[in-house]
PDB file of N, CA and C in Angstrom:
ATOM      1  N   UNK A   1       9.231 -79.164 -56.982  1.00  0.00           N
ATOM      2  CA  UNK A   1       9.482 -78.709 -58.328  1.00  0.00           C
ATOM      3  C   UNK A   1      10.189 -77.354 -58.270  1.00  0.00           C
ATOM      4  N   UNK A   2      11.338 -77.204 -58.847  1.00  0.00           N
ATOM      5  CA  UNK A   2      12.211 -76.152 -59.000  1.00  0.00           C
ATOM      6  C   UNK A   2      11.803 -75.020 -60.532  1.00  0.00           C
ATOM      7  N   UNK A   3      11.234 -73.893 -60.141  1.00  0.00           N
ATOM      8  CA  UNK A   3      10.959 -73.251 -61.498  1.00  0.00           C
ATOM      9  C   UNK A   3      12.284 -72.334 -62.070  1.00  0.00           C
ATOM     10  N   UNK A   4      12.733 -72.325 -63.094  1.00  0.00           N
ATOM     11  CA  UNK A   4      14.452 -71.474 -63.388  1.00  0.00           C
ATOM     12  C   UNK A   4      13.774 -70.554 -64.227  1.00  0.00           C
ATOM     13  N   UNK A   5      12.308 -69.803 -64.108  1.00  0.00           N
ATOM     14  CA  UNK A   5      12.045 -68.687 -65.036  1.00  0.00           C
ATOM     15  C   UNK A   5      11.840 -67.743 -63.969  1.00  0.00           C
ATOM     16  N   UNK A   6      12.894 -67.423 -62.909  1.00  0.00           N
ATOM     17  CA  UNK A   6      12.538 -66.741 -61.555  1.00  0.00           C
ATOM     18  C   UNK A   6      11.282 -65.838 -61.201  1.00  0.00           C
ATOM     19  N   UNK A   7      10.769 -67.558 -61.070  1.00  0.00           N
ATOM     20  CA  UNK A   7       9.364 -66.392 -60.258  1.00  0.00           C
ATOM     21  C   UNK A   7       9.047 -67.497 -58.911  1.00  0.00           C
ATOM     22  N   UNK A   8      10.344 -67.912 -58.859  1.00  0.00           N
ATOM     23  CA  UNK A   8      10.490 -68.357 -57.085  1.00  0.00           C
ATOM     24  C   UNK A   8       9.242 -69.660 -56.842  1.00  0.00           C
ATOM     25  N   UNK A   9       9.012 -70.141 -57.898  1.00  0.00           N
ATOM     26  CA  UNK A   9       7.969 -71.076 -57.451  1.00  0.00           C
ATOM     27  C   UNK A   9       6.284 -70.704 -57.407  1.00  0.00           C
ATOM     28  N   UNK A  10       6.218 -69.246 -57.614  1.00  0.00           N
ATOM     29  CA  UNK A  10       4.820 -68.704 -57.239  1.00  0.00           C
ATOM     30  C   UNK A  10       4.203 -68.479 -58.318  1.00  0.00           C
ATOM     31  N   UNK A  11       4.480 -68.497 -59.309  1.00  0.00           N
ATOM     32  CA  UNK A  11       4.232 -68.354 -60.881  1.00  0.00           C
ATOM     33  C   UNK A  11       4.075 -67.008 -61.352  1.00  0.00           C
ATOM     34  N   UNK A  12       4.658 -65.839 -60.205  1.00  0.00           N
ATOM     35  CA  UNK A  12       4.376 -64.724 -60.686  1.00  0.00           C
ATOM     36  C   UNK A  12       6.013 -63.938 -60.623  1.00  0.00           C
ATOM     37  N   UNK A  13       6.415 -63.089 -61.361  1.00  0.00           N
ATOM     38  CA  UNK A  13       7.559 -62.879 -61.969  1.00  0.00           C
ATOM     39  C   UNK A  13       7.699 -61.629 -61.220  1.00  0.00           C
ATOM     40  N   UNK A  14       9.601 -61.416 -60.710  1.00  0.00           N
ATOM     41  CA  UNK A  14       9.242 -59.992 -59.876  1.00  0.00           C
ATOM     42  C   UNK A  14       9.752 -59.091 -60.841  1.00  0.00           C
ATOM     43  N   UNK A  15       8.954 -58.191 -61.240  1.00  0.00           N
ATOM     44  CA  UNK A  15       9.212 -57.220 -62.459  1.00  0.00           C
ATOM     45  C   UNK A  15      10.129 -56.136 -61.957  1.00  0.00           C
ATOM     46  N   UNK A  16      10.940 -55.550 -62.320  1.00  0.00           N
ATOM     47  CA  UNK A  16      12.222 -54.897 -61.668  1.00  0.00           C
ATOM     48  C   UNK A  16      11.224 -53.473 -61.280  1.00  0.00           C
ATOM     49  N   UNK A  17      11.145 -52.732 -60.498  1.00  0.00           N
ATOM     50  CA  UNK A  17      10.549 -51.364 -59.498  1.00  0.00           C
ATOM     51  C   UNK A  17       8.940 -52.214 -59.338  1.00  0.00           C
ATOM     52  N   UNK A  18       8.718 -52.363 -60.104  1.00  0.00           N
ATOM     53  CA  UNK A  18       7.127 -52.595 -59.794  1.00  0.00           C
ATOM     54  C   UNK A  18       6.666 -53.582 -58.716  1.00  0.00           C
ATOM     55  N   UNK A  19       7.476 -54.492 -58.441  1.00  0.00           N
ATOM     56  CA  UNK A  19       7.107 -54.964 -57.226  1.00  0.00           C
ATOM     57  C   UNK A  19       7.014 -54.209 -56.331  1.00  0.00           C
ATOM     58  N   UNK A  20       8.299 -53.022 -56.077  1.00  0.00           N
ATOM     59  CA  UNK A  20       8.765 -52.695 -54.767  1.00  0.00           C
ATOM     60  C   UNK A  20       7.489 -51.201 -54.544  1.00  0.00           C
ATOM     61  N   UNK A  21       7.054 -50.800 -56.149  1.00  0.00           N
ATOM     62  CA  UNK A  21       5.864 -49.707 -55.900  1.00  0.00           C
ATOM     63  C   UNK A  21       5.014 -50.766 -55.664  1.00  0.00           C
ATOM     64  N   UNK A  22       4.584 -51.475 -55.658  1.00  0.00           N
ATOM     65  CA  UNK A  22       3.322 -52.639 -55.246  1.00  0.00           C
ATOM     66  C   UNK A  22       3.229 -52.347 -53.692  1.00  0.00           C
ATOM     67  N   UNK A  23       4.337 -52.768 -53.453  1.00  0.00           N
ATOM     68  CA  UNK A  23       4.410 -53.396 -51.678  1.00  0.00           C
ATOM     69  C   UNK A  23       4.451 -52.017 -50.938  1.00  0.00           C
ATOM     70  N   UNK A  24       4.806 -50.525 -51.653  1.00  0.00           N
ATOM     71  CA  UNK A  24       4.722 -49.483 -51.064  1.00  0.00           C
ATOM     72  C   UNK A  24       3.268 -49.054 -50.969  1.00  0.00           C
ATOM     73  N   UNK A  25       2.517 -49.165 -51.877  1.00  0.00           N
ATOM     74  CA  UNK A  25       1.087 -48.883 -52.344  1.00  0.00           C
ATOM     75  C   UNK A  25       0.062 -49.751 -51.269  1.00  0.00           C
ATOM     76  N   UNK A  26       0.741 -51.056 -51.036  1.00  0.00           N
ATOM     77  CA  UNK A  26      -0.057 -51.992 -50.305  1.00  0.00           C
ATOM     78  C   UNK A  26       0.126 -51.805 -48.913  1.00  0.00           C
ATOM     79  N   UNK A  27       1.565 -51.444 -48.656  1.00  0.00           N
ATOM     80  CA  UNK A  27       2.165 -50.863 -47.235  1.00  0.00           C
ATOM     81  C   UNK A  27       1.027 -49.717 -46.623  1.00  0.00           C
ATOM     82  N   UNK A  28       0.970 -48.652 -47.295  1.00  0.00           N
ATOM     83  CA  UNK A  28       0.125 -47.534 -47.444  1.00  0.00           C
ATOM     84  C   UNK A  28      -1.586 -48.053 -47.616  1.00  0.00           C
ATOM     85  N   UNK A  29      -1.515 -48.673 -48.072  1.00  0.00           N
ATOM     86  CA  UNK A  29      -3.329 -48.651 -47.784  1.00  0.00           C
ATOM     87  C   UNK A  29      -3.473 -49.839 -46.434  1.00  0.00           C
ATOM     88  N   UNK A  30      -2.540 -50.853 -45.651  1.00  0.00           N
ATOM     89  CA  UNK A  30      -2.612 -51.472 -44.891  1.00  0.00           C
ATOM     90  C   UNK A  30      -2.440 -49.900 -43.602  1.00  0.00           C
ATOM     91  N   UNK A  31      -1.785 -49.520 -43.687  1.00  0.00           N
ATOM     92  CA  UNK A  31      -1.574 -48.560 -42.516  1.00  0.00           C
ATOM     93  C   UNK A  31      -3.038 -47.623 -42.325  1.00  0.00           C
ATOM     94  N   UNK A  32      -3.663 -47.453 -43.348  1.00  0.00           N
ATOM     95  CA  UNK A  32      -4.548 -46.214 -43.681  1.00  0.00           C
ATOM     96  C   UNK A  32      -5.535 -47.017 -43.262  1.00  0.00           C
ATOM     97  N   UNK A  33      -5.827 -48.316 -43.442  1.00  0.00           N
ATOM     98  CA  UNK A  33      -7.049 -49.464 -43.254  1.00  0.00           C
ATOM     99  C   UNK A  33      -7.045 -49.673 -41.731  1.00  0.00           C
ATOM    100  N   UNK A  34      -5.688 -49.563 -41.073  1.00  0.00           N
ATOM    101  CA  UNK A  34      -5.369 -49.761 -39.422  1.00  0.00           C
ATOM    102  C   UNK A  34      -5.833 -48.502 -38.360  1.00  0.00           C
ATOM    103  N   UNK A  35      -5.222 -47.486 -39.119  1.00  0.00           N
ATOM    104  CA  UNK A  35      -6.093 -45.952 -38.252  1.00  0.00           C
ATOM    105  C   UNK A  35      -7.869 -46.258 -38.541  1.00  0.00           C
ATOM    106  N   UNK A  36      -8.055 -46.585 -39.849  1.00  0.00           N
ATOM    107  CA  UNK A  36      -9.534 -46.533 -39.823  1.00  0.00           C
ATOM    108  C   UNK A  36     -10.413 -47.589 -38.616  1.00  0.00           C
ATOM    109  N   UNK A  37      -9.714 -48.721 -39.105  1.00  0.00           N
ATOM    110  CA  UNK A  37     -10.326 -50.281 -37.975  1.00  0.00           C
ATOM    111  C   UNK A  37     -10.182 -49.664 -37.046  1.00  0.00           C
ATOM    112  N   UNK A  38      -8.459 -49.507 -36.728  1.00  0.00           N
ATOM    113  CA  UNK A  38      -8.154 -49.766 -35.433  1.00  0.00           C
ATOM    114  C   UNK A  38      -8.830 -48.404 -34.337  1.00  0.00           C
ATOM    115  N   UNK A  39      -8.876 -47.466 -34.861  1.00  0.00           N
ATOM    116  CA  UNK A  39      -9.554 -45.754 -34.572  1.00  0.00           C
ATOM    117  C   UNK A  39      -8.333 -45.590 -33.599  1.00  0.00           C
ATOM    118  N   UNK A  40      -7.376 -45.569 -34.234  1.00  0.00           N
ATOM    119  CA  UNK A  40      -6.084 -45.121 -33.429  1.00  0.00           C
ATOM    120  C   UNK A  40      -5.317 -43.936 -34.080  1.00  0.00           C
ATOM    121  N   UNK A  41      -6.464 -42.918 -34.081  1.00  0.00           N
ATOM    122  CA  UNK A  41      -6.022 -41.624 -33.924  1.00  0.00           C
ATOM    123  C   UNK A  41      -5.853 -40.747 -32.886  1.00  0.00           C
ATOM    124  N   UNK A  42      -5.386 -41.250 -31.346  1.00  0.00           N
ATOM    125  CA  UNK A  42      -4.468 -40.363 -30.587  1.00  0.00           C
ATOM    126  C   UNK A  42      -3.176 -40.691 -30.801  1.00  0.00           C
ATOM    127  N   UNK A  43      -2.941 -42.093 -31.569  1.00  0.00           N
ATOM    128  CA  UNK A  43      -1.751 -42.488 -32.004  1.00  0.00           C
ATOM    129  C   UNK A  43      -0.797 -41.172 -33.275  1.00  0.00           C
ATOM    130  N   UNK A  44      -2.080 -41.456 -34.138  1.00  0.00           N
ATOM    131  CA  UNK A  44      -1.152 -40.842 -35.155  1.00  0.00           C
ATOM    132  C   UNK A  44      -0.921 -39.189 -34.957  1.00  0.00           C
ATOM    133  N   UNK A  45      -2.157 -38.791 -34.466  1.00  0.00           N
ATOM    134  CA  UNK A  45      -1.693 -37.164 -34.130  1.00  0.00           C
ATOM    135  C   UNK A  45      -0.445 -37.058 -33.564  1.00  0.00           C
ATOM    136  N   UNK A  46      -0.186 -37.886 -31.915  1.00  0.00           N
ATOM    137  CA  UNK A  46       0.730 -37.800 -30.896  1.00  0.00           C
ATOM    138  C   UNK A  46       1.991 -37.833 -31.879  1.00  0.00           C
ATOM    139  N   UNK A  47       1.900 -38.881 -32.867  1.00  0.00           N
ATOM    140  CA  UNK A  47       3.395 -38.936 -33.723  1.00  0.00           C
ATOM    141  C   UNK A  47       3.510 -38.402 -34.939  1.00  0.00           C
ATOM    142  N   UNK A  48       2.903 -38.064 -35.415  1.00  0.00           N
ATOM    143  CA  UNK A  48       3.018 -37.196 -36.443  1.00  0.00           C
ATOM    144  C   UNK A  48       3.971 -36.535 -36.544  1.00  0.00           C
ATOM    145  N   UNK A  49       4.784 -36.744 -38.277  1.00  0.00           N
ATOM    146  CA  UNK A  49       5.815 -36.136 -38.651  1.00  0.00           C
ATOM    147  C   UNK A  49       7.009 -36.329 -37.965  1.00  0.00           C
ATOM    148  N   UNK A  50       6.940 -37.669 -36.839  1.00  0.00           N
ATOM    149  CA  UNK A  50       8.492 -38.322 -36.373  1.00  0.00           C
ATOM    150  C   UNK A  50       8.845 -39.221 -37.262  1.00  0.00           C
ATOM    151  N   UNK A  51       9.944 -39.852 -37.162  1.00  0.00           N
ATOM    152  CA  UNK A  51      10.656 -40.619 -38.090  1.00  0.00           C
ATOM    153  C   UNK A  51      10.091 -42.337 -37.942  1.00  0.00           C
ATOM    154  N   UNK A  52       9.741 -42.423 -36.702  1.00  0.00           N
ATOM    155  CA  UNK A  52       9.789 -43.553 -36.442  1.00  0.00           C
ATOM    156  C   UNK A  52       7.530 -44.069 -36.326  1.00  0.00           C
ATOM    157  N   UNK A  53       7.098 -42.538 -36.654  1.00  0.00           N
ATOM    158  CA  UNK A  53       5.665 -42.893 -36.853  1.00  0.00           C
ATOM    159  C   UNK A  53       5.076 -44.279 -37.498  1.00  0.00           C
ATOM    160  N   UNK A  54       4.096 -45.002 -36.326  1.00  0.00           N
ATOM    161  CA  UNK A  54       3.915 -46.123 -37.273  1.00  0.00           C
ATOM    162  C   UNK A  54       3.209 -45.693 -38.433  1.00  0.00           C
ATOM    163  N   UNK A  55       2.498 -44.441 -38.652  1.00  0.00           N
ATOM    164  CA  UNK A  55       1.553 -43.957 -39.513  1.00  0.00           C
ATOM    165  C   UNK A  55       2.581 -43.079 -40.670  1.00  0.00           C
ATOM    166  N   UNK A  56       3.535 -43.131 -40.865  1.00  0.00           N
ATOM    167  CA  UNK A  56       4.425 -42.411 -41.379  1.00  0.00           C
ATOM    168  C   UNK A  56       4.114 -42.175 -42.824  1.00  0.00           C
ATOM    169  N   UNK A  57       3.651 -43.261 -43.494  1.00  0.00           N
ATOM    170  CA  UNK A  57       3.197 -42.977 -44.932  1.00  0.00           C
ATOM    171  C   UNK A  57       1.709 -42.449 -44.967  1.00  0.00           C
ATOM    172  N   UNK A  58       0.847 -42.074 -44.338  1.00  0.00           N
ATOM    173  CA  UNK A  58      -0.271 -41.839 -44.030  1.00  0.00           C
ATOM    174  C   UNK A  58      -0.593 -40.373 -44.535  1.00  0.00           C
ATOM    175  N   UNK A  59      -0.937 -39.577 -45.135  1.00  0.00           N
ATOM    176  CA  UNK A  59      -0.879 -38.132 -45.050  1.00  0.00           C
ATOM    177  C   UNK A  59      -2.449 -37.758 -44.881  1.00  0.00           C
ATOM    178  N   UNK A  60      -2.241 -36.265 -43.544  1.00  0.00           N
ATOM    179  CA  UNK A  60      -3.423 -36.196 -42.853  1.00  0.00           C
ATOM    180  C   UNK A  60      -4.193 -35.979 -43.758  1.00  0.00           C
ATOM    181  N   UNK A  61      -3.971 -35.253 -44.981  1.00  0.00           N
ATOM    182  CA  UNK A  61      -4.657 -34.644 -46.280  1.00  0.00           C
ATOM    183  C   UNK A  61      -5.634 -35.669 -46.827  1.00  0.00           C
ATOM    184  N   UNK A  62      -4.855 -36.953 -47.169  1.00  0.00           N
ATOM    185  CA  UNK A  62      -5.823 -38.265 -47.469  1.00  0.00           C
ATOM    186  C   UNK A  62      -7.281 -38.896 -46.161  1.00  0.00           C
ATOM    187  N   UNK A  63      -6.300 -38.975 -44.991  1.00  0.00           N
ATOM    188  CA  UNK A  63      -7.186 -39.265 -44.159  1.00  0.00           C
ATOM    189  C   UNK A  63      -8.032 -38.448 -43.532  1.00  0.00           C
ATOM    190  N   UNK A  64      -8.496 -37.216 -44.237  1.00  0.00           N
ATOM    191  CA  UNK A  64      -9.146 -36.717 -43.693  1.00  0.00           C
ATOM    192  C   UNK A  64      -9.958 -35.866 -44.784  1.00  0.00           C
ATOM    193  N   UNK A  65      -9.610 -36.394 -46.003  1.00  0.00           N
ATOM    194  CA  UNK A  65     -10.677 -36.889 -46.759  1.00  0.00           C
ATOM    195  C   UNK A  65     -11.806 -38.123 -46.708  1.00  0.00           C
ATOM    196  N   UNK A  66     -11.052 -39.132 -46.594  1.00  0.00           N
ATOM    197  CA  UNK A  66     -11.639 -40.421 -46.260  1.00  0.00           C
ATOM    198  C   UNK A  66     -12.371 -40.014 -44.886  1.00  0.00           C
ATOM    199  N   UNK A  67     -12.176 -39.518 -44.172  1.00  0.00           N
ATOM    200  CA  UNK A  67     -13.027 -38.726 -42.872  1.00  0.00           C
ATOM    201  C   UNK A  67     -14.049 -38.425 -43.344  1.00  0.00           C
ATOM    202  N   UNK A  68     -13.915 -37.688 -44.031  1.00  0.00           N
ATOM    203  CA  UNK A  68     -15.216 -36.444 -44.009  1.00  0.00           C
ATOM    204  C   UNK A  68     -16.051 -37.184 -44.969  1.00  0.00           C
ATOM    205  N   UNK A  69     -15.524 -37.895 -45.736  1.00  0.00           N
ATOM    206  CA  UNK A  69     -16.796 -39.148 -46.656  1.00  0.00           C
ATOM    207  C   UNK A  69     -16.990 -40.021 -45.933  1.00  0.00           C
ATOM    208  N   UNK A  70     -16.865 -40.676 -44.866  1.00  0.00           N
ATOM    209  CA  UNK A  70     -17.377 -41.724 -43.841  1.00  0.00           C
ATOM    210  C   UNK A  70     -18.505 -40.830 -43.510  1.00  0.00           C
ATOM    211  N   UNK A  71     -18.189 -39.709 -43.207  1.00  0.00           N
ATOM    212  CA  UNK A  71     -19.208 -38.833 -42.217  1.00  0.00           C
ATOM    213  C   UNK A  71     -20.048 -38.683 -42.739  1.00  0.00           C
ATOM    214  N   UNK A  72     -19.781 -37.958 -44.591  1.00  0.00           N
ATOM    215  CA  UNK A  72     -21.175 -37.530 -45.090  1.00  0.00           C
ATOM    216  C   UNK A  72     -22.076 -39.119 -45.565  1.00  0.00           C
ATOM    217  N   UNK A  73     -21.333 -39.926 -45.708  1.00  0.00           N
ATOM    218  CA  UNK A  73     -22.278 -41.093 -45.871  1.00  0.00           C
ATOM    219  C   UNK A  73     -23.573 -41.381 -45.033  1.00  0.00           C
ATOM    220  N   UNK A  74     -22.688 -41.938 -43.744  1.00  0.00           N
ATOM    221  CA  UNK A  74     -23.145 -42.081 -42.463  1.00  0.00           C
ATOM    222  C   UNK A  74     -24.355 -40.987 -42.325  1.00  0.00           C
ATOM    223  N   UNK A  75     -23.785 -39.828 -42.346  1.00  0.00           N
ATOM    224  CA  UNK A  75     -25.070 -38.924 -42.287  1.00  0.00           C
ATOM    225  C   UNK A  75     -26.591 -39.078 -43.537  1.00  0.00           C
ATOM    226  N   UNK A  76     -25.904 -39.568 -44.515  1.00  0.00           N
ATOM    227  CA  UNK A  76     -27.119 -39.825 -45.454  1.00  0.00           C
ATOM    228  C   UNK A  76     -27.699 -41.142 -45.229  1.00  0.00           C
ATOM    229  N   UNK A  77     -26.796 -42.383 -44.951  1.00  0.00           N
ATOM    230  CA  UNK A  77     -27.907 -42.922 -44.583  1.00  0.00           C
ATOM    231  C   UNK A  77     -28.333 -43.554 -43.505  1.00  0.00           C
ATOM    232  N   UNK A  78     -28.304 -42.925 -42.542  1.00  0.00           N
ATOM    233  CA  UNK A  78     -28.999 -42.411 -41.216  1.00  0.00           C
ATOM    234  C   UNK A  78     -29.699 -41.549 -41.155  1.00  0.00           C
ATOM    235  N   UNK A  79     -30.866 -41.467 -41.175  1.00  0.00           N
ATOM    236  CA  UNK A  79     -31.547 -40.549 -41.314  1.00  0.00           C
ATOM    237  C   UNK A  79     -31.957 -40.001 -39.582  1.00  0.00           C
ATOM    238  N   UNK A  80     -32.818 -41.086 -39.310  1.00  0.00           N
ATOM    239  CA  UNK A  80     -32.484 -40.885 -37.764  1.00  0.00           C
ATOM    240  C   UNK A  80     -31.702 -41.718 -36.810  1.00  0.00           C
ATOM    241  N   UNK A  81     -30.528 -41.485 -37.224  1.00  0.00           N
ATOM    242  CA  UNK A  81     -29.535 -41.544 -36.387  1.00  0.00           C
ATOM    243  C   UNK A  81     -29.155 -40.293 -35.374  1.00  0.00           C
ATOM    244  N   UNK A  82     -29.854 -39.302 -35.524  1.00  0.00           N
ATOM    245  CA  UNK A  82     -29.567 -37.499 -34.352  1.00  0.00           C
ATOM    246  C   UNK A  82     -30.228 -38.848 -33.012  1.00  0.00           C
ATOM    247  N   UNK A  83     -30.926 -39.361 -33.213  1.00  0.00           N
ATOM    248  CA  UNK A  83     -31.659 -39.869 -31.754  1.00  0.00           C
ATOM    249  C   UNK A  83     -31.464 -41.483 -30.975  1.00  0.00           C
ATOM    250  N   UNK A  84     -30.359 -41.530 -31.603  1.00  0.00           N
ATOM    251  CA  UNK A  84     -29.639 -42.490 -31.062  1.00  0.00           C
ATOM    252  C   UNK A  84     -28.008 -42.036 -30.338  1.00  0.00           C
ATOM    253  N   UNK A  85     -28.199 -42.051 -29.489  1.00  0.00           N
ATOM    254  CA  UNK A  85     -27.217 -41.447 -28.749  1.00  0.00           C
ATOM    255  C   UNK A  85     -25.680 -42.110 -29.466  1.00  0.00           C
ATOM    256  N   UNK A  86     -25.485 -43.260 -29.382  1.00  0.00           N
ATOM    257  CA  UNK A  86     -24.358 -44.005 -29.771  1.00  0.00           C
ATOM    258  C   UNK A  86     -23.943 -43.363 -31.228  1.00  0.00           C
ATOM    259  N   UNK A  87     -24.931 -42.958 -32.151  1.00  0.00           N
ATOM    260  CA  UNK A  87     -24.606 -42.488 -33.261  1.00  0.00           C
ATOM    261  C   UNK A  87     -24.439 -41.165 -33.555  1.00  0.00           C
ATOM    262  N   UNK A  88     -24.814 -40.112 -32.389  1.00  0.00           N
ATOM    263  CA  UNK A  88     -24.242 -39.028 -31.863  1.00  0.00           C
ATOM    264  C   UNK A  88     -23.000 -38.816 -31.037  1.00  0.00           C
ATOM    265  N   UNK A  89     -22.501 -39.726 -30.615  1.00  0.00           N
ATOM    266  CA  UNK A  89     -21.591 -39.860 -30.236  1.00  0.00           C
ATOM    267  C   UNK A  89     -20.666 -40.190 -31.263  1.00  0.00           C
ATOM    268  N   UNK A  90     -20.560 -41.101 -31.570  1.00  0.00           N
ATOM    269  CA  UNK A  90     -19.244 -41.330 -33.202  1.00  0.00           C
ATOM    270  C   UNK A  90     -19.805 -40.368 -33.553  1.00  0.00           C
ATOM    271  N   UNK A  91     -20.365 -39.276 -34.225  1.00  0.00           N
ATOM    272  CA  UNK A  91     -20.360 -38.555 -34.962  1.00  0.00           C
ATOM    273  C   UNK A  91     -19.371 -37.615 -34.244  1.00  0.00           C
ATOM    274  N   UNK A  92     -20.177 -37.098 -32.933  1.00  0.00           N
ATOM    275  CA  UNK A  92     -19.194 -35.925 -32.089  1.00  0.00           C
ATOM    276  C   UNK A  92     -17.539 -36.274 -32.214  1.00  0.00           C
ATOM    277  N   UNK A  93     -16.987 -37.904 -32.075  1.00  0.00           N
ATOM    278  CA  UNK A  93     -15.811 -38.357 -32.335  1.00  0.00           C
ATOM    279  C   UNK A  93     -15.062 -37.872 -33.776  1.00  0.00           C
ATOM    280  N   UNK A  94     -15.997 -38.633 -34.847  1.00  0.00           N
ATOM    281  CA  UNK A  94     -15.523 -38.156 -36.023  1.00  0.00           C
ATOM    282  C   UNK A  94     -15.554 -36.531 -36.477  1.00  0.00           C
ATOM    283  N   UNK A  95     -16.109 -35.581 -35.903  1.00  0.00           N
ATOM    284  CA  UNK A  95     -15.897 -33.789 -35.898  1.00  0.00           C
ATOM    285  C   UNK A  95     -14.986 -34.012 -35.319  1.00  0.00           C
ATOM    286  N   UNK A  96     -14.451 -34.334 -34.198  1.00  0.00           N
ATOM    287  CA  UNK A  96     -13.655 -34.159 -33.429  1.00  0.00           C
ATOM    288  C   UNK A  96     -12.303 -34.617 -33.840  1.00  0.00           C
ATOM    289  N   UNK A  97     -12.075 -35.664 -34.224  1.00  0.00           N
ATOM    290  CA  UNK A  97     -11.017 -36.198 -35.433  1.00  0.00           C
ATOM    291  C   UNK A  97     -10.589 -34.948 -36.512  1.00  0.00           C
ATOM    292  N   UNK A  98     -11.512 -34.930 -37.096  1.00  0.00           N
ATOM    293  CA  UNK A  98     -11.532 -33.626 -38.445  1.00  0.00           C
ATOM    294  C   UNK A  98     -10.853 -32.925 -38.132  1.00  0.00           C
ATOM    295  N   UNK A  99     -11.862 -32.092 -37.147  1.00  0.00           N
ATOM    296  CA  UNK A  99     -11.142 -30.573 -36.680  1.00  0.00           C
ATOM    297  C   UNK A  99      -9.248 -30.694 -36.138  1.00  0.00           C
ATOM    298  N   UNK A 100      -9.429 -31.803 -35.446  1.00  0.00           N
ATOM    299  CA  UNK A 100      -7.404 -31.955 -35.251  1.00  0.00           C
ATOM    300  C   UNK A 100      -6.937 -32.390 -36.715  1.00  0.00           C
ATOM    301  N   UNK A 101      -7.413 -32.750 -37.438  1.00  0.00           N
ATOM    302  CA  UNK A 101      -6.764 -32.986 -38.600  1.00  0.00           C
ATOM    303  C   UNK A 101      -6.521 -31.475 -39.340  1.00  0.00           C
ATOM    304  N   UNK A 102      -7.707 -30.908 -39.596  1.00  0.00           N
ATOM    305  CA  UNK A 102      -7.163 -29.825 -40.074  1.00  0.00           C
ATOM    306  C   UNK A 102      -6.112 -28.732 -39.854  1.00  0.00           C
ATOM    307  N   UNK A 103      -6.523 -29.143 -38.147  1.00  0.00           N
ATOM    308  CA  UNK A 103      -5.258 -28.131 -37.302  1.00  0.00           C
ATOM    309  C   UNK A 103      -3.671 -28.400 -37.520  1.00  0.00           C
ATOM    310  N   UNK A 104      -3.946 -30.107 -38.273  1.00  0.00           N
ATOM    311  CA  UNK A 104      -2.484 -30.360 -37.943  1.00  0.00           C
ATOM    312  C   UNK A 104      -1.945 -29.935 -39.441  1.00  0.00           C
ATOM    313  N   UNK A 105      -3.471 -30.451 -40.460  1.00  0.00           N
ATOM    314  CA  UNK A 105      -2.661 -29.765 -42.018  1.00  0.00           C
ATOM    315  C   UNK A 105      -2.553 -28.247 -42.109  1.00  0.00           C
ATOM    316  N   UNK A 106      -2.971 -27.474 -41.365  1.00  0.00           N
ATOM    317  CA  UNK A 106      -2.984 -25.884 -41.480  1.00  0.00           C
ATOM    318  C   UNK A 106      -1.408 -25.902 -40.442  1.00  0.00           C
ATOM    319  N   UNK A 107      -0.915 -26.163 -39.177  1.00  0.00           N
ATOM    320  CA  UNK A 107       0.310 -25.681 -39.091  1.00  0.00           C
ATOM    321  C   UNK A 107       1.139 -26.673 -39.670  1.00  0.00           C
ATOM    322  N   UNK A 108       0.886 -27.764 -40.449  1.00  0.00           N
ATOM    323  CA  UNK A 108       1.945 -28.698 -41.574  1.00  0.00           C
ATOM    324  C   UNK A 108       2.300 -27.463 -42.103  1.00  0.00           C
ATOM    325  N   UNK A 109       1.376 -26.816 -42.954  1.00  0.00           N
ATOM    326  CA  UNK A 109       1.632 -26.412 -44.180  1.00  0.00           C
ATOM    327  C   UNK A 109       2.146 -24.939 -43.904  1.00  0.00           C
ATOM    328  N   UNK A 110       1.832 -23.920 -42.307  1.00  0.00           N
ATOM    329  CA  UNK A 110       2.257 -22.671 -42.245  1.00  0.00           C
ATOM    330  C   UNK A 110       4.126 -22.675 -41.830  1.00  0.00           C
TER     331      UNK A 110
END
């Protein structure tokens, strides 16, 4: 079946900019969802602010908000989590994340 009200067969219509802010918006939270899963932040530090960064739409400012609320969660509800080593450990990881994040938005921005 051929549809001629161009919406390509899918029944949804491509609205002129708004698709293309869609797929930027969706681009951007797929990349931001990949550092988080993937914990491939020696990636994005190492490239940061090159052209060809896979993290390029990413800004450390966001992700390191979303940082520091993983953390304070985690910390609330874990209560005893200090005595589980494994959960002292991601924690020491995630400070450790932070603190290069900030370093990198403090000489971004000097």
């Amino acid at each position: 079946m051929v549809s001629g009200d161009r919406t390509g067969g899918s029944g949804h219509k491509l609205l002129n900019k708004r698709f293309n802010l869609k797929m930027r918006k969706n681009f951007f939270m797929m990349r931001l969802l990949d550092l988080f899963i993937q914990w491939d932040w020696s990636t994005y530090l190492a490239d940061y602010g090159q052209p060809t960064c896979k993290y390029l739409r990413v800004n450390p400012t966001t992700a390191l908000v979303l940082l520091e609320k993983m953390r304070d969660t985690s910390r609330k509800n874990n209560v005893f989590a200090q005595f589980r080593k494994n959960e002292r450990d991601k924690q020491k990881l995630i400070d450790t994340v932070a603190k290069q994040l900030r370093s990198l938005i403090n000489s971004h921005h000097s």
